[in-house]
N, C-alpha and C. Protein backbone atom coordinates (compact mmCIF):
# COMPACT_ATOMS: atom_id res chain seq x y z
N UNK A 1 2.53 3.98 6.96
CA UNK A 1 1.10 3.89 6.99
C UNK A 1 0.60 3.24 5.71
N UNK A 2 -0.84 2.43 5.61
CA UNK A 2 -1.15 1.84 4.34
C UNK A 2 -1.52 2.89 3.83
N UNK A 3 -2.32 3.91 3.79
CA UNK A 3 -2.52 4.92 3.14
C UNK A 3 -1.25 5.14 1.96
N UNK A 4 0.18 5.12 1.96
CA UNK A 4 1.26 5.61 1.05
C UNK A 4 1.17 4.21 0.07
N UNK A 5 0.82 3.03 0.42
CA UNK A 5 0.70 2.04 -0.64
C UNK A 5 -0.69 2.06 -1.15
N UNK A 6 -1.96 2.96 -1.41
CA UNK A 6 -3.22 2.94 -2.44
C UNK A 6 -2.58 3.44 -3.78
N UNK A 7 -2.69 2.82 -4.64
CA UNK A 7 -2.29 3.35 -5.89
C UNK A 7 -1.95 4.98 -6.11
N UNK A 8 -2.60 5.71 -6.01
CA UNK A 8 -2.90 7.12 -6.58
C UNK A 8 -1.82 7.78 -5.12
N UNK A 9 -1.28 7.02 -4.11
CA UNK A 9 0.00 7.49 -3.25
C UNK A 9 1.14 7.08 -3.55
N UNK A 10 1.06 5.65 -3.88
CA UNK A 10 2.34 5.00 -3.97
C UNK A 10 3.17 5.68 -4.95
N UNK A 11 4.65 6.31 -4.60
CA UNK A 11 6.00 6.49 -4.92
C UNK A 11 5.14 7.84 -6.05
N UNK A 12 4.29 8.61 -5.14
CA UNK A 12 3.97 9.83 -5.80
C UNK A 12 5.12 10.77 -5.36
N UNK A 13 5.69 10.42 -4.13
CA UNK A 13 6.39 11.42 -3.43
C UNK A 13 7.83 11.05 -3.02
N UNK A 14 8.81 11.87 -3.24
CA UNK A 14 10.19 11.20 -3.25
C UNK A 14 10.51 10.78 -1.27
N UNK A 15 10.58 9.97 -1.24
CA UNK A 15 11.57 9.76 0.10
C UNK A 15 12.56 10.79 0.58
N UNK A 16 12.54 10.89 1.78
CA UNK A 16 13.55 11.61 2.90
C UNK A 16 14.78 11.58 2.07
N UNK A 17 15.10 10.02 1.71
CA UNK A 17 16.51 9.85 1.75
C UNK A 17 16.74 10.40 0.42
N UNK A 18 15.98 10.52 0.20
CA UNK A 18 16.54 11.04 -2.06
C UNK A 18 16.94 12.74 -2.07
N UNK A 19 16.28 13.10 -1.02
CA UNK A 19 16.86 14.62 -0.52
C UNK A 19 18.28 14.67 0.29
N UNK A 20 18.25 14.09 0.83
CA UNK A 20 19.52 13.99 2.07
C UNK A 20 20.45 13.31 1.44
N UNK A 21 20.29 12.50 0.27
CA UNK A 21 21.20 11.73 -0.14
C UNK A 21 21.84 10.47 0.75
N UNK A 22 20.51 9.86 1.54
CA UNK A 22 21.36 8.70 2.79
C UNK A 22 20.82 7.90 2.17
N UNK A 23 21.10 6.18 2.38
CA UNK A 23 20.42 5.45 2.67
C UNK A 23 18.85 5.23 3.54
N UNK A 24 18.01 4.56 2.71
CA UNK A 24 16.50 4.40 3.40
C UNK A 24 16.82 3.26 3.82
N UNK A 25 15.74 3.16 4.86
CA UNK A 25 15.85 2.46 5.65
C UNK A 25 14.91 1.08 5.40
N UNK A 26 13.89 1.43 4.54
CA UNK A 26 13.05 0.36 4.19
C UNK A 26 13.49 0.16 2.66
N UNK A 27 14.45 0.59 2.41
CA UNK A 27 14.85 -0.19 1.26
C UNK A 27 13.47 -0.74 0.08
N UNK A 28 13.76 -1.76 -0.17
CA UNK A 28 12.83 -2.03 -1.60
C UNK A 28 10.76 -1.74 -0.84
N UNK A 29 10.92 -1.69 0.17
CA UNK A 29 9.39 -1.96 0.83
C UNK A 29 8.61 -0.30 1.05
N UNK A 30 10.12 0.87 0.85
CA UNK A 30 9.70 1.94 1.00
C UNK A 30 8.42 2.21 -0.16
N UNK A 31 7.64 3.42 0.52
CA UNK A 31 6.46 3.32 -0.65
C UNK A 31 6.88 5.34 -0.99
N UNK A 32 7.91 5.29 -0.88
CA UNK A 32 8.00 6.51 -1.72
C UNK A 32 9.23 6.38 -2.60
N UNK A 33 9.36 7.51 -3.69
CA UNK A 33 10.03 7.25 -4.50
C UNK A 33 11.66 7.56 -4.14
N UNK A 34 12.55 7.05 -5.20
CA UNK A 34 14.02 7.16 -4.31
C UNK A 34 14.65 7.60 -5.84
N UNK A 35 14.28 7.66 -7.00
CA UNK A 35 14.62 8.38 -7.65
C UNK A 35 13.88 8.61 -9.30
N UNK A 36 13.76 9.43 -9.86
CA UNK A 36 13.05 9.95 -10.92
C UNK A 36 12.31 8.84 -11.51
N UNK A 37 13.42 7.68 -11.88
CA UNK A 37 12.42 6.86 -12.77
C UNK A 37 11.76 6.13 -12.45
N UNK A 38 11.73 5.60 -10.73
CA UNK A 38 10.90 5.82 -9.74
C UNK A 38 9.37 6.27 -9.28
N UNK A 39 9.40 7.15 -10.29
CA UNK A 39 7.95 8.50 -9.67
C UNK A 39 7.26 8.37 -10.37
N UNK A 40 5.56 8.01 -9.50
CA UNK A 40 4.86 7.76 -10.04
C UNK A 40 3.90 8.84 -10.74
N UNK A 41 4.18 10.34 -10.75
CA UNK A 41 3.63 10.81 -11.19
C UNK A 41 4.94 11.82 -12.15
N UNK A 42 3.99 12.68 -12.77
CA UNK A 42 5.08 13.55 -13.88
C UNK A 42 5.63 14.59 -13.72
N UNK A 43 6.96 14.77 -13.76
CA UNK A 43 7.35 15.66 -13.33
C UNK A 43 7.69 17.21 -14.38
N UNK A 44 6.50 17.74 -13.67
CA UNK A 44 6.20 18.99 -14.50
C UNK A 44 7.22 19.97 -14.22
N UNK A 45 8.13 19.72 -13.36
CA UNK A 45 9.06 21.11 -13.40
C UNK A 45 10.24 21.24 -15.05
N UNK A 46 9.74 19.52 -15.41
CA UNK A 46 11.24 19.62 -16.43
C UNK A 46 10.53 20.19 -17.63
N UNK A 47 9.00 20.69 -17.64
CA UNK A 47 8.78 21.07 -18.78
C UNK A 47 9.64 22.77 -19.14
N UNK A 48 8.89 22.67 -20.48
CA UNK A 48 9.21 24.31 -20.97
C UNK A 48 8.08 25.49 -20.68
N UNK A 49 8.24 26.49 -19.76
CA UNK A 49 7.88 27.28 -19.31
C UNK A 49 7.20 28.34 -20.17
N UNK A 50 6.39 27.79 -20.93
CA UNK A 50 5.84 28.80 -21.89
C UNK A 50 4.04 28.80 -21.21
N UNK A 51 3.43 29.58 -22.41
CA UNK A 51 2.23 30.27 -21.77
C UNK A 51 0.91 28.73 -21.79
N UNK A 52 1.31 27.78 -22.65
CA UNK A 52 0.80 26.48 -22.17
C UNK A 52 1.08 25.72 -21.55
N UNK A 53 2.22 25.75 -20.93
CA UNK A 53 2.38 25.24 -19.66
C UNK A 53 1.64 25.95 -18.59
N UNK A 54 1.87 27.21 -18.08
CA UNK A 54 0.85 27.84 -17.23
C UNK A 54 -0.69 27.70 -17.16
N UNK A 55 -0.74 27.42 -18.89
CA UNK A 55 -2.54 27.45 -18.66
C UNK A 55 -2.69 25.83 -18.40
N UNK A 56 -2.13 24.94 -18.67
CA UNK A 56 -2.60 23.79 -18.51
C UNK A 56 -1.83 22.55 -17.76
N UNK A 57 -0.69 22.95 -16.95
CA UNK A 57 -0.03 22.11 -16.53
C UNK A 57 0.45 22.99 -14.74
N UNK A 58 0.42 23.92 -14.63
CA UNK A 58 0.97 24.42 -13.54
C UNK A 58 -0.26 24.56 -12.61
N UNK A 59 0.14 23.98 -11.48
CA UNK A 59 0.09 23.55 -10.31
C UNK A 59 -1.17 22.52 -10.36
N UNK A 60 -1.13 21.63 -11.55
CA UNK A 60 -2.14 20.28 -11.32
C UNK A 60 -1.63 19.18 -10.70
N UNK A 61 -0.75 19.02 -10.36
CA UNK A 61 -0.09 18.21 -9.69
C UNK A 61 0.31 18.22 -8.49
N UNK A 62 0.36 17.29 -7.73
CA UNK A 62 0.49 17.56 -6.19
C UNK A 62 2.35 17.23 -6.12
N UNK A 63 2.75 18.25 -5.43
CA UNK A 63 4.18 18.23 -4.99
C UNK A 63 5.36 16.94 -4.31
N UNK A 64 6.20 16.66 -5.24
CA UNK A 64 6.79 15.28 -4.81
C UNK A 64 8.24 15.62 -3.65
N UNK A 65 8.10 16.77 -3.64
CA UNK A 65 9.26 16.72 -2.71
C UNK A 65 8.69 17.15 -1.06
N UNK A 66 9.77 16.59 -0.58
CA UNK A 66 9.80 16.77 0.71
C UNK A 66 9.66 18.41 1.35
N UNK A 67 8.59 18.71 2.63
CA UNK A 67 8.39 20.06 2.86
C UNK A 67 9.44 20.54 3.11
N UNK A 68 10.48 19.95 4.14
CA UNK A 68 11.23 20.24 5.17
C UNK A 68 12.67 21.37 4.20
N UNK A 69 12.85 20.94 3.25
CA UNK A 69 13.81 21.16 2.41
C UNK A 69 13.22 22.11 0.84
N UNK A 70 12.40 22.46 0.86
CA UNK A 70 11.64 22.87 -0.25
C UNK A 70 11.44 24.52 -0.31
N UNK A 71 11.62 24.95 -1.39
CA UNK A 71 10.67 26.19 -1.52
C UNK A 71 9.76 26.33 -2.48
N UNK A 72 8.46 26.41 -1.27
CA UNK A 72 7.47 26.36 -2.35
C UNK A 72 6.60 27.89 -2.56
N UNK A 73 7.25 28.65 -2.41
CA UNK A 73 7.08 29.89 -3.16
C UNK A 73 7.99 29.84 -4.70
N UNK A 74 8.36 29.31 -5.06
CA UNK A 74 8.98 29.13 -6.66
C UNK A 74 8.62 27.56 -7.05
N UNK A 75 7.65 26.77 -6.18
CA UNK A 75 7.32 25.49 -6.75
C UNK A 75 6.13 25.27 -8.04
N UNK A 76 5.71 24.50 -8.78
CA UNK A 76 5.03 24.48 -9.77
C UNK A 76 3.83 23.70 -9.34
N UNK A 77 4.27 23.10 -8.29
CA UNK A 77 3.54 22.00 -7.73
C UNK A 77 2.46 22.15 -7.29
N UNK A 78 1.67 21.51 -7.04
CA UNK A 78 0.20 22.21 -5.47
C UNK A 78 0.35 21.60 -4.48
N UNK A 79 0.45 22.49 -3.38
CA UNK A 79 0.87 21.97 -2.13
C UNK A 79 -0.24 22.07 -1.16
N UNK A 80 -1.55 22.40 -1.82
CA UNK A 80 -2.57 22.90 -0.90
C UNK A 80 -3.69 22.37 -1.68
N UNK A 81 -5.04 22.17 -1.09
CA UNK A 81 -6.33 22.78 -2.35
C UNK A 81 -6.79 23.76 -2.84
N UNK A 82 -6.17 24.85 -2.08
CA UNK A 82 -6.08 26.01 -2.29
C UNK A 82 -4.84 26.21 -3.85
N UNK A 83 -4.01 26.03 -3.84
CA UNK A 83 -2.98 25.50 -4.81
C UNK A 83 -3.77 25.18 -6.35
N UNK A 84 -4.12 24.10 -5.89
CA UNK A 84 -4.23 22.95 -6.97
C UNK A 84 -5.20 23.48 -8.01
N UNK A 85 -5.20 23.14 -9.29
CA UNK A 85 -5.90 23.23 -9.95
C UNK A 85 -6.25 22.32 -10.75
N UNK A 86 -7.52 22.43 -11.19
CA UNK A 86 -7.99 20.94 -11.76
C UNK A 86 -7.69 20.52 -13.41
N UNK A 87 -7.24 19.39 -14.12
CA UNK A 87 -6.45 19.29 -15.10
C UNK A 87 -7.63 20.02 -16.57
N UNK A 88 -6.84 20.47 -16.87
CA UNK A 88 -7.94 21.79 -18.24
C UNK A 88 -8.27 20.58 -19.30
N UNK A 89 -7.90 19.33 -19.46
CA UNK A 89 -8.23 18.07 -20.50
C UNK A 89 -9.54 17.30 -19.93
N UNK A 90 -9.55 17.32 -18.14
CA UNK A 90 -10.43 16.22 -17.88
C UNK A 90 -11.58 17.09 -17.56
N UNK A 91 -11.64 18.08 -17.96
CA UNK A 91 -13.18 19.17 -17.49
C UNK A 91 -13.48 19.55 -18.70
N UNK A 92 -15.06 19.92 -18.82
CA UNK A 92 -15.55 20.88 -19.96
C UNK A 92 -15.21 22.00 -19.51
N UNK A 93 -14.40 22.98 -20.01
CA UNK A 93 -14.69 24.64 -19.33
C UNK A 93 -15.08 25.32 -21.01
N UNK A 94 -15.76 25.89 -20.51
CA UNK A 94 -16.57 27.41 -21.06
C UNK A 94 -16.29 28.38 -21.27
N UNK A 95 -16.30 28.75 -22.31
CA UNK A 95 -15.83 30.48 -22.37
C UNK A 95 -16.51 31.47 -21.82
N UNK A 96 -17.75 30.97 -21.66
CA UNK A 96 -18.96 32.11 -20.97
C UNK A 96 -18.45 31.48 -19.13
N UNK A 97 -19.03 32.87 -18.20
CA UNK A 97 -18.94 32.38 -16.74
C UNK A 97 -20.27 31.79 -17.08
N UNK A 98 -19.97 30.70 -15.58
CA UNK A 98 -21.07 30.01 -14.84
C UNK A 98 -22.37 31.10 -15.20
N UNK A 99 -23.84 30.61 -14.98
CA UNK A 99 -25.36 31.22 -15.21
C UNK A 99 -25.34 31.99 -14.17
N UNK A 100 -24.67 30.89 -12.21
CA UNK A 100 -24.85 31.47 -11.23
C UNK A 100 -24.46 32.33 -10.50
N UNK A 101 -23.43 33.51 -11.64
CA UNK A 101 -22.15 34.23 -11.27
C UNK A 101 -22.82 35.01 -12.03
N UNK A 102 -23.79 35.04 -12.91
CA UNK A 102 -24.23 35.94 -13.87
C UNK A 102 -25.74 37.37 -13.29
């Protein structure tokens, strides 16, 4: 689909075959990724698991692996919008709550 070649898709997400270990089938035209240095986005699992990683890196990112093969009850990733959270650098947040929660 063109949708996997708009920038902000392309080779966000690893290919079938990089799991299964086969040959792809679209070869150089595939628009997902086929291996790490490959990927267009960052892969937050290789960080270090400390308490700034949690506050500012876990689950801002949308998940590069394949569902079929995955567990995403131990993933870091966001696999949902429910998941996801929005990056703590590109927002103002506040120490006080919202006025309209008040």
């Amino acid at each position: 689909m063109e949708i996997f070649y708009h920038p902000d898709k392309y080779k966000a997400k690893f290919c079938a075959s990089y799991t299964d270990k086969t040959a792809c089938e679209y070869g150089d035209f595939c628009s997902f990724a086929h291996s790490e240095e490959e990927l267009s986005i960052n892969l937050i699992e290789k960080m270090d698991r400390d308490d700034d990683f949690y506050m500012f890196h876990f689950k801002t990112v949308w998940c590069p692996y394949n569902e079929k093969t995955h567990e995403r009850d131990r993933c870091v990733y966001a696999h949902n919008f429910q998941d996801f959270r929005r990056k703590y650098e590109l927002y103002f947040y506040k120490p006080q709550r919202c006025e309209k929660w008040e």
